[in-house]
PDB file of N, CA and C in Angstrom:
ATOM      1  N   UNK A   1     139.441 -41.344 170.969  1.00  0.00           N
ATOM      2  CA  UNK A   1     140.345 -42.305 171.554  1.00  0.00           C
ATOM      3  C   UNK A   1     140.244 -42.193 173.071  1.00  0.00           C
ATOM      4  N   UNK A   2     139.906 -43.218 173.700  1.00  0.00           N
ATOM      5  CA  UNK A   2     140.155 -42.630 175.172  1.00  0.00           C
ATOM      6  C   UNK A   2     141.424 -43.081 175.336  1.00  0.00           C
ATOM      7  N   UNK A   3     141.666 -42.534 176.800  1.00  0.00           N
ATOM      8  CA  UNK A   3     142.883 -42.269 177.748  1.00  0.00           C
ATOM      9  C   UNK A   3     142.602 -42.884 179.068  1.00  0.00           C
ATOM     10  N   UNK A   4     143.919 -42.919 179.167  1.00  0.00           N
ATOM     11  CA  UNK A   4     143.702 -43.467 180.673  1.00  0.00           C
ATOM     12  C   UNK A   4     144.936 -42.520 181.685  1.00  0.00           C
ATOM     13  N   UNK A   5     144.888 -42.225 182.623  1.00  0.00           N
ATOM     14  CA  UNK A   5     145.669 -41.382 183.075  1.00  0.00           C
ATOM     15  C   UNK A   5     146.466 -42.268 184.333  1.00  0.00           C
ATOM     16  N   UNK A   6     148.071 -42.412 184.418  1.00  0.00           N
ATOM     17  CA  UNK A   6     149.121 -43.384 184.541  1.00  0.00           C
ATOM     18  C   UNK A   6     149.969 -42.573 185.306  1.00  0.00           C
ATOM     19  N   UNK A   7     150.749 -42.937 186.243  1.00  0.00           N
ATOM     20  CA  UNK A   7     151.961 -42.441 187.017  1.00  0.00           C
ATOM     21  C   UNK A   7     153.095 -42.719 186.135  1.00  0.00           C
ATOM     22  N   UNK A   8     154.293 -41.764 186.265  1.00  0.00           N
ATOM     23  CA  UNK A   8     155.534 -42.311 186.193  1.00  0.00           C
ATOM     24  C   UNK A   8     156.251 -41.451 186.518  1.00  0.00           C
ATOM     25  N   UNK A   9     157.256 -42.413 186.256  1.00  0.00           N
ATOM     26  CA  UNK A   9     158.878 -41.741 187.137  1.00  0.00           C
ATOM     27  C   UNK A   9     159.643 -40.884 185.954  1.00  0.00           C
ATOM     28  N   UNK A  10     159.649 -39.954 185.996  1.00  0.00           N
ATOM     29  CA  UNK A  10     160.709 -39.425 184.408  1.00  0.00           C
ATOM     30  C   UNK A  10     161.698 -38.098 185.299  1.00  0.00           C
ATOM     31  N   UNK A  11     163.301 -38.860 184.816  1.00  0.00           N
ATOM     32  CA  UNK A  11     164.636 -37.680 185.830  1.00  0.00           C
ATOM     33  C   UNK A  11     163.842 -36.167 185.450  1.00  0.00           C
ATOM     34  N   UNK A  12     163.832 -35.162 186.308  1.00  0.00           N
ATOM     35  CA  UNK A  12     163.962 -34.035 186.408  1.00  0.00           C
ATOM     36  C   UNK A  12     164.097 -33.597 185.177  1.00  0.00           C
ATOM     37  N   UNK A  13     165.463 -32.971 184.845  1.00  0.00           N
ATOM     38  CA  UNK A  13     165.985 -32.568 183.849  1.00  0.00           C
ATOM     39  C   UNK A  13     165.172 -32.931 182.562  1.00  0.00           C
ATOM     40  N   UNK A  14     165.046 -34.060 182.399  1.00  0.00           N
ATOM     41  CA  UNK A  14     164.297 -34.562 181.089  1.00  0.00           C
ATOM     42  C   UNK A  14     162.525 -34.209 181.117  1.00  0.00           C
ATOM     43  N   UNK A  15     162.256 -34.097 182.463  1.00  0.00           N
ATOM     44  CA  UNK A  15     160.429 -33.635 182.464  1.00  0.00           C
ATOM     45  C   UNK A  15     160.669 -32.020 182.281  1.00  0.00           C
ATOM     46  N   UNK A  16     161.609 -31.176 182.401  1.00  0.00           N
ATOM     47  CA  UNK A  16     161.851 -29.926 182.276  1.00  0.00           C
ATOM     48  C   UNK A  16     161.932 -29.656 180.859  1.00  0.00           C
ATOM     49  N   UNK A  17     162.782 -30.413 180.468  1.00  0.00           N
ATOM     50  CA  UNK A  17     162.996 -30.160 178.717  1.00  0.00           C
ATOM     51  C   UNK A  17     161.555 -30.682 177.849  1.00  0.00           C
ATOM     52  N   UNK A  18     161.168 -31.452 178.372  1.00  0.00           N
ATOM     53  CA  UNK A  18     159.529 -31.918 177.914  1.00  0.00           C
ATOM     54  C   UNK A  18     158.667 -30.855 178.074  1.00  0.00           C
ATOM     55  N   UNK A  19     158.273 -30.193 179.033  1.00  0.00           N
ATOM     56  CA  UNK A  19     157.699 -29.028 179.706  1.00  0.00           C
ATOM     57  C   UNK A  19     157.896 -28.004 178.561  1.00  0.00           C
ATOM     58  N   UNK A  20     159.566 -28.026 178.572  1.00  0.00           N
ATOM     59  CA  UNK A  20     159.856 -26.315 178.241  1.00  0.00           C
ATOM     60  C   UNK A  20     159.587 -27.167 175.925  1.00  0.00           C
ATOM     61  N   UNK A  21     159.811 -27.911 175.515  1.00  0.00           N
ATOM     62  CA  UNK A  21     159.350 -28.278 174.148  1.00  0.00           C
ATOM     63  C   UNK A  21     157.773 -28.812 173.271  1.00  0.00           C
ATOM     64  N   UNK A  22     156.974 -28.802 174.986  1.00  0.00           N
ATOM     65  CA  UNK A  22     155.573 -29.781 174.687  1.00  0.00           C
ATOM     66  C   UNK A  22     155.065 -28.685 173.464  1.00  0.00           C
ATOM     67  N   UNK A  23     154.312 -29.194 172.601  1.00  0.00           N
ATOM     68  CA  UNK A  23     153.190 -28.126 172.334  1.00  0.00           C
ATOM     69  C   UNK A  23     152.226 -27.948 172.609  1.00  0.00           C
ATOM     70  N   UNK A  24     151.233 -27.505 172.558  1.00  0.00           N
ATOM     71  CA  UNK A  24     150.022 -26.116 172.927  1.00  0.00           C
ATOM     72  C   UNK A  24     149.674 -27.665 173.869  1.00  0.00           C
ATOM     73  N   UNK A  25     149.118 -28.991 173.397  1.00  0.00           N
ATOM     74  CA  UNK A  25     148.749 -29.824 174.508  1.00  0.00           C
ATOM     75  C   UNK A  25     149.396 -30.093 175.097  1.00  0.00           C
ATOM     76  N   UNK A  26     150.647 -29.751 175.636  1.00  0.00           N
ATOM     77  CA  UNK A  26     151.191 -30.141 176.892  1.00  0.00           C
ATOM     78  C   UNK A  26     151.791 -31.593 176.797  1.00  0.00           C
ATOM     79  N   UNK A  27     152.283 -31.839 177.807  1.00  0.00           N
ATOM     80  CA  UNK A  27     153.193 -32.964 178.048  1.00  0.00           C
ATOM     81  C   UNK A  27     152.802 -34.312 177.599  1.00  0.00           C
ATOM     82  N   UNK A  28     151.410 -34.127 177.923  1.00  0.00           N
ATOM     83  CA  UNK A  28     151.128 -36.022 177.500  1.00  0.00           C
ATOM     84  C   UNK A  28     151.442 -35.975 175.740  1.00  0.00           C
ATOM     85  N   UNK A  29     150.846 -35.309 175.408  1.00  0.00           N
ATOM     86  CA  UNK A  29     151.031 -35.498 173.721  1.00  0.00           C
ATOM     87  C   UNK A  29     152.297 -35.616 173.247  1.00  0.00           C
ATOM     88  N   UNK A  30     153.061 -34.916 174.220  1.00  0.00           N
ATOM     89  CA  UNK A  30     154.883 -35.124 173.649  1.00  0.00           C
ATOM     90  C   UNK A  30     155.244 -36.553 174.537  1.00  0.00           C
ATOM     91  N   UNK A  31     155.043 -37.643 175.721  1.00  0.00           N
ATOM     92  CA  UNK A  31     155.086 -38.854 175.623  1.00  0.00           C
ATOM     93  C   UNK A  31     154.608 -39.672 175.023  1.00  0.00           C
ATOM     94  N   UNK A  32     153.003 -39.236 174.711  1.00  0.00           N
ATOM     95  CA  UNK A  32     152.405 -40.273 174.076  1.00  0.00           C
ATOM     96  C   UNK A  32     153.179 -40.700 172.465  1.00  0.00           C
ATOM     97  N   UNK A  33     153.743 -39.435 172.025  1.00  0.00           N
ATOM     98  CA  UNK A  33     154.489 -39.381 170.246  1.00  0.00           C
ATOM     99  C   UNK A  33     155.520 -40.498 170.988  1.00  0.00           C
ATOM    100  N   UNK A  34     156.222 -40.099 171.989  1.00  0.00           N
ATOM    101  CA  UNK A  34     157.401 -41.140 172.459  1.00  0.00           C
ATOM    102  C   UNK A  34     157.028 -41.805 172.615  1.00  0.00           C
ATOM    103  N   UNK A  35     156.166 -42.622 173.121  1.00  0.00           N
ATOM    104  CA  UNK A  35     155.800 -43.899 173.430  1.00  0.00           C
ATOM    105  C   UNK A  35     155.577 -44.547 172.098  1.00  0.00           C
ATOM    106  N   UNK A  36     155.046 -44.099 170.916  1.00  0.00           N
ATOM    107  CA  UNK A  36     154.107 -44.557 170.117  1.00  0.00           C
ATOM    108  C   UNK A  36     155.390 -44.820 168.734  1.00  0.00           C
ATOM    109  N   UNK A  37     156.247 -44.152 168.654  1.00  0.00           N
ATOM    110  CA  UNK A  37     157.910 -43.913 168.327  1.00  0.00           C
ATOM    111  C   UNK A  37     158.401 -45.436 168.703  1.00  0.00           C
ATOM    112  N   UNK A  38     158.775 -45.089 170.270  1.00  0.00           N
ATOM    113  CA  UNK A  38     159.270 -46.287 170.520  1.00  0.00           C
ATOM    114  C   UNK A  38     158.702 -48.094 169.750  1.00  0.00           C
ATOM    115  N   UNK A  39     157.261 -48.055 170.343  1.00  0.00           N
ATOM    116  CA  UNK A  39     156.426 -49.012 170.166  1.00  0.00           C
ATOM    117  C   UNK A  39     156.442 -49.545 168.927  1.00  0.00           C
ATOM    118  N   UNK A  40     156.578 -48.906 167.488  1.00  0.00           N
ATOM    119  CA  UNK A  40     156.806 -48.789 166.378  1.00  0.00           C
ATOM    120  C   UNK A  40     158.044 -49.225 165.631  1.00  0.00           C
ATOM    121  N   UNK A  41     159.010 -49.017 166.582  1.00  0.00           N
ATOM    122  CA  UNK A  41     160.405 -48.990 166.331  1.00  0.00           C
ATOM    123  C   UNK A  41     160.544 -50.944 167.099  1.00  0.00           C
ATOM    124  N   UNK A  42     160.308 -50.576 168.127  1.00  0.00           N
ATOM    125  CA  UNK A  42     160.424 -52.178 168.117  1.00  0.00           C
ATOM    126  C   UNK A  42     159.563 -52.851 167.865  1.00  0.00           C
ATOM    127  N   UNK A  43     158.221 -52.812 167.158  1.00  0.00           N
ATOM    128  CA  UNK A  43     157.832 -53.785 166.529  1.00  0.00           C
ATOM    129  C   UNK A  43     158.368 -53.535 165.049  1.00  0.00           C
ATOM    130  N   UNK A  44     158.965 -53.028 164.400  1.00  0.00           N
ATOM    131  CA  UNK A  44     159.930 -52.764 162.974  1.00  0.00           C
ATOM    132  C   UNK A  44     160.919 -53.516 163.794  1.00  0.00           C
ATOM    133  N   UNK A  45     161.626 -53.678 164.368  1.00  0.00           N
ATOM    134  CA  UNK A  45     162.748 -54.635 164.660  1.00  0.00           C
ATOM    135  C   UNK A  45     162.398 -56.133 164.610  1.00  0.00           C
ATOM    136  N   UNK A  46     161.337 -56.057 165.499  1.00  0.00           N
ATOM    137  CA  UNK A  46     161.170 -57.581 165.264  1.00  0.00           C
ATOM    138  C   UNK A  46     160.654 -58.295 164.207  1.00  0.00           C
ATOM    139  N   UNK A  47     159.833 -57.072 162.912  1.00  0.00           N
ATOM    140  CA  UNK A  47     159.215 -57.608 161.638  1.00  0.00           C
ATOM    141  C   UNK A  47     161.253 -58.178 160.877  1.00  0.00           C
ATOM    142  N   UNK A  48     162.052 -57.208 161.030  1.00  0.00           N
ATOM    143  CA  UNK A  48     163.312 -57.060 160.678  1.00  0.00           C
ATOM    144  C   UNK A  48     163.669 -58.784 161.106  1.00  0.00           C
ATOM    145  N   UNK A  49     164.074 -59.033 162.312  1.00  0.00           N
ATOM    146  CA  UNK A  49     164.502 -60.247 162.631  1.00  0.00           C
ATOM    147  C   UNK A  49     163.394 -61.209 162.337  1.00  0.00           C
ATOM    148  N   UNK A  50     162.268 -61.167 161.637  1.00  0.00           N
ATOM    149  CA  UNK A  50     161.497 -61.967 161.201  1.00  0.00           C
ATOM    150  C   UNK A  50     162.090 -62.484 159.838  1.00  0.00           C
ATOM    151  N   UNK A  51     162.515 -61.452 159.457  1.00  0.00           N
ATOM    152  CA  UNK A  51     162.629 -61.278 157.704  1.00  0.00           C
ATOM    153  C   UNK A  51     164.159 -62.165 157.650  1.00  0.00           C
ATOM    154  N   UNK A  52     164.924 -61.489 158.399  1.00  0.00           N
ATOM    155  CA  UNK A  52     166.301 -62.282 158.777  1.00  0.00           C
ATOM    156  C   UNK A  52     166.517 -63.593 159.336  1.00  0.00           C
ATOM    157  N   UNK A  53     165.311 -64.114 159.743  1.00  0.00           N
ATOM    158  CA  UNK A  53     164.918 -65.653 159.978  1.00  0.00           C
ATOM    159  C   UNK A  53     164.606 -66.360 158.703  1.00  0.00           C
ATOM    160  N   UNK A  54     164.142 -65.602 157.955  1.00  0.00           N
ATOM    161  CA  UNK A  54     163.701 -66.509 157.226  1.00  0.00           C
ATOM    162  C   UNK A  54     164.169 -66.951 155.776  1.00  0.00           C
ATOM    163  N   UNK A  55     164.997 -65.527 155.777  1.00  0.00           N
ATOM    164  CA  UNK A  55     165.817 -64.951 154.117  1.00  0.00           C
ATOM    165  C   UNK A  55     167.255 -64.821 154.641  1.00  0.00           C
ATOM    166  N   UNK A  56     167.430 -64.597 155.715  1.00  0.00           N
ATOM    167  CA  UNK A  56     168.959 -64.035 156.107  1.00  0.00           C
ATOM    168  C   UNK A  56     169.187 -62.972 156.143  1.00  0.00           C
ATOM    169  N   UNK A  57     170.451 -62.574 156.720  1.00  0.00           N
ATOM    170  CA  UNK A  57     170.708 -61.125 156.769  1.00  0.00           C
ATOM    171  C   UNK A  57     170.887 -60.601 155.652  1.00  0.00           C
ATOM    172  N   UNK A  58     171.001 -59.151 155.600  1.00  0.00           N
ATOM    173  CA  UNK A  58     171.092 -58.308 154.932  1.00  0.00           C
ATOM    174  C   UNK A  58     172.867 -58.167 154.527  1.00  0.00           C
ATOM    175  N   UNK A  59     173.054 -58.428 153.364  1.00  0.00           N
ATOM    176  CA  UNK A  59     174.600 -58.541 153.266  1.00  0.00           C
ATOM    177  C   UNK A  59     174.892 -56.956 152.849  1.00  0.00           C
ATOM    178  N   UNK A  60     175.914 -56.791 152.542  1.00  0.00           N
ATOM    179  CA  UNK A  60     176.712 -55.302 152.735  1.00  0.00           C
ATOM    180  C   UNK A  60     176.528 -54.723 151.399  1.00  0.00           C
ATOM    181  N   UNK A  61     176.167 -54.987 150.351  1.00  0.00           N
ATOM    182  CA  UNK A  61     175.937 -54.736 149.259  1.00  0.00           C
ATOM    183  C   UNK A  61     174.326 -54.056 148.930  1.00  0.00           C
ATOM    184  N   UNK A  62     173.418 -55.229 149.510  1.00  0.00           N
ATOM    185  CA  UNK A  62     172.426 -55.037 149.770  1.00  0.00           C
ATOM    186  C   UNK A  62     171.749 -53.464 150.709  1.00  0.00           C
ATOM    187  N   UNK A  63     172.670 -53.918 151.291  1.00  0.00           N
ATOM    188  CA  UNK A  63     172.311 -52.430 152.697  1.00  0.00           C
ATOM    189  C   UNK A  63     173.138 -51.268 152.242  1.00  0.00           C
ATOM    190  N   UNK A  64     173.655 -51.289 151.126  1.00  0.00           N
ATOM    191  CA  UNK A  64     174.403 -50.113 150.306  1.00  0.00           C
ATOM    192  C   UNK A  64     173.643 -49.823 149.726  1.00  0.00           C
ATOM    193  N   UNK A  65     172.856 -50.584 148.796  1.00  0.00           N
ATOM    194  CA  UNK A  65     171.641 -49.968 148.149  1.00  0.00           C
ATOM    195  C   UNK A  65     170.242 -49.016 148.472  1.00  0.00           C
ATOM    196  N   UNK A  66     170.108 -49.750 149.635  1.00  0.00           N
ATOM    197  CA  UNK A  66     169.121 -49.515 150.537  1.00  0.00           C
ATOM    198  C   UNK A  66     169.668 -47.811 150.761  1.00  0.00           C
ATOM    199  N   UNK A  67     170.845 -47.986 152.000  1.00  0.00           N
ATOM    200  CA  UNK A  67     170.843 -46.432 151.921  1.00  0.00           C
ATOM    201  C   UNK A  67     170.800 -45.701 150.940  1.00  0.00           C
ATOM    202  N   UNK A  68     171.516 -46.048 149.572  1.00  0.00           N
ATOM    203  CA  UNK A  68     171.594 -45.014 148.594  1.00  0.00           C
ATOM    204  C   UNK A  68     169.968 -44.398 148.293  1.00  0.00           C
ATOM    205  N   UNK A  69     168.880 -45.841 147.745  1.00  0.00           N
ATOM    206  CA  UNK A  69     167.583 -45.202 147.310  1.00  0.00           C
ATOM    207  C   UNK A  69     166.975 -44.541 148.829  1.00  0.00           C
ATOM    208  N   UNK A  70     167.411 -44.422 149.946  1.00  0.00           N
ATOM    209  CA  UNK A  70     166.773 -43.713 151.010  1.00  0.00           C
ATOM    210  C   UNK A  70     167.690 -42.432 150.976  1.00  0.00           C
ATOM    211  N   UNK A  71     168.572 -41.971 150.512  1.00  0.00           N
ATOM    212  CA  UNK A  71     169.159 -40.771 150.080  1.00  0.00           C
ATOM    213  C   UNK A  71     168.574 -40.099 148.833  1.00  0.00           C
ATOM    214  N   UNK A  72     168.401 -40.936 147.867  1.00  0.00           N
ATOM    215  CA  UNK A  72     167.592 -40.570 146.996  1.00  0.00           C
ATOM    216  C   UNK A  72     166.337 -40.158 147.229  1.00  0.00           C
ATOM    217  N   UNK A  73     165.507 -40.869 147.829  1.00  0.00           N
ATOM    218  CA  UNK A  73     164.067 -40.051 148.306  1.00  0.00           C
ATOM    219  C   UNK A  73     164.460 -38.927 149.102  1.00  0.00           C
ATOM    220  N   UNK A  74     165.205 -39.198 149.882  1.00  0.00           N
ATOM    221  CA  UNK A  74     165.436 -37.902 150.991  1.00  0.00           C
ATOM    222  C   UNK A  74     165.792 -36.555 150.186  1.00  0.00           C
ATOM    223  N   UNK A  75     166.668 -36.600 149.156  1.00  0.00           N
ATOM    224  CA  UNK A  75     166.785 -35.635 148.281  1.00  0.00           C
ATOM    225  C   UNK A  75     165.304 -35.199 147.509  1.00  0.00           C
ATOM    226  N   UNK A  76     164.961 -35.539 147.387  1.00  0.00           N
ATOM    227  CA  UNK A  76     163.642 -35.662 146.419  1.00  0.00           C
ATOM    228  C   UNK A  76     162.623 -35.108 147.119  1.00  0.00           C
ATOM    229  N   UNK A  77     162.319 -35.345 148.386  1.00  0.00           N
ATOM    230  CA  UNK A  77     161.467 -34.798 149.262  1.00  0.00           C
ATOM    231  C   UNK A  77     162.102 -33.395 149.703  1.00  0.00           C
ATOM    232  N   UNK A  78     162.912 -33.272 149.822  1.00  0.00           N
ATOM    233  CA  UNK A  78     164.035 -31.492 149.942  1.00  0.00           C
ATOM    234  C   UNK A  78     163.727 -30.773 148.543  1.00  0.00           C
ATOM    235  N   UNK A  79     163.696 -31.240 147.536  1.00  0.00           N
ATOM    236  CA  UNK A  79     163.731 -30.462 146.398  1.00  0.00           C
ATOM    237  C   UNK A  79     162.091 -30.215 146.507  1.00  0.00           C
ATOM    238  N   UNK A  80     161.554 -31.104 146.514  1.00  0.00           N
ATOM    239  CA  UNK A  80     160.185 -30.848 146.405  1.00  0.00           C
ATOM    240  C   UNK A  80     159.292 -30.036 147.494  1.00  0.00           C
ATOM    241  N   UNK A  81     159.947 -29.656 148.980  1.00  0.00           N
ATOM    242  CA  UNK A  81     159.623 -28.908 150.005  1.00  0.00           C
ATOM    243  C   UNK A  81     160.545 -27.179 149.403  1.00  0.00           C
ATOM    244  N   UNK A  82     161.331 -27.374 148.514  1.00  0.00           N
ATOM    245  CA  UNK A  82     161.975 -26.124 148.116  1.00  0.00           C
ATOM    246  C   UNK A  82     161.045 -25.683 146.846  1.00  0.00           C
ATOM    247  N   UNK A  83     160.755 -26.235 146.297  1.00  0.00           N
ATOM    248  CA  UNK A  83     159.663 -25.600 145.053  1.00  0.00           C
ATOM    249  C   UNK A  83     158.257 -25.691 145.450  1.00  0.00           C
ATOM    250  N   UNK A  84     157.861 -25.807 146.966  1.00  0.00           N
ATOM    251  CA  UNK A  84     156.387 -25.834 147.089  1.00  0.00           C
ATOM    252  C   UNK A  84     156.216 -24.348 147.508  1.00  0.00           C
ATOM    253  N   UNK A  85     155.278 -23.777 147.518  1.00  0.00           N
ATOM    254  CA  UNK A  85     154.733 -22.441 147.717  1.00  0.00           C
ATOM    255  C   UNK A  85     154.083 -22.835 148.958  1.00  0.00           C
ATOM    256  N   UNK A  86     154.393 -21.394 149.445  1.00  0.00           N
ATOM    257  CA  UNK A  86     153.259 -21.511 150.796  1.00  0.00           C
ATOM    258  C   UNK A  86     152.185 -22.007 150.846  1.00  0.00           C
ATOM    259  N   UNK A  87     151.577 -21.782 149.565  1.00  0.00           N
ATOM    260  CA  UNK A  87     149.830 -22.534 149.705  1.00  0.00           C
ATOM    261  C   UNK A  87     149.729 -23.395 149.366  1.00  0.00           C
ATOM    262  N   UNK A  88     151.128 -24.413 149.021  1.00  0.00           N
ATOM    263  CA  UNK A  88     150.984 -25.932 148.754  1.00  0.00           C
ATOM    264  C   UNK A  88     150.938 -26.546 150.341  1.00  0.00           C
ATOM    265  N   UNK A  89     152.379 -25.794 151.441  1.00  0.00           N
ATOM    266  CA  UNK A  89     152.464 -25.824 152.753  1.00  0.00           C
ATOM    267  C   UNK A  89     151.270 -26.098 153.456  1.00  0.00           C
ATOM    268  N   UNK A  90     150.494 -25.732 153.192  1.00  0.00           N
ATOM    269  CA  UNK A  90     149.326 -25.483 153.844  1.00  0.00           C
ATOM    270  C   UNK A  90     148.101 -26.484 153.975  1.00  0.00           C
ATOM    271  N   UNK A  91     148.266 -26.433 152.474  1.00  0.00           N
ATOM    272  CA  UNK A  91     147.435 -27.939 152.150  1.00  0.00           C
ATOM    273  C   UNK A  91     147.324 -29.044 152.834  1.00  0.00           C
TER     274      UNK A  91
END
């Protein structure tokens, strides 16, 4: 992949906590995840208000469900990180 190497402005405090959390590559790899996070997140918003253009919103019933089966996987993925063995970890 190339790179291109970019200025920016980021407060103090927050390039310190970046610094002191990056891993072994250092800082760009912990913006680039942020950037790529962000970028992701709002293009999922706008697929979202696509979907809501065209079907409507999501009524309250609907979005009850939703969380429940995303609790359900979330459980499911916990049970299944609790019965894996180290050398599944690894894999």
């Amino acid at each position: 992949m190339a790179t291109e190497k970019v200025t920016v402005t980021i407060p103090e405090d927050l390039l310190e906590e970046i610094r002191a959390e990056a891993t072994a590559r250092g800082p760009s790899a912990h913006v680039t995840a942020a950037l790529r996070a962000r970028r992701d997140g709002d293009r999922l918003h706008e697929f979202v208000d696509a979907l809501e253009e065209e079907h409507g919103p999501v009524g309250d019933e609907e979005h009850a469900a939703a969380l429940r089966m995303l609790e359900e996987i979330d459980a499911e993925h916990e049970r299944r990180r609790a019965e894996a063995t180290p050398a599944d970890r690894d894999a």
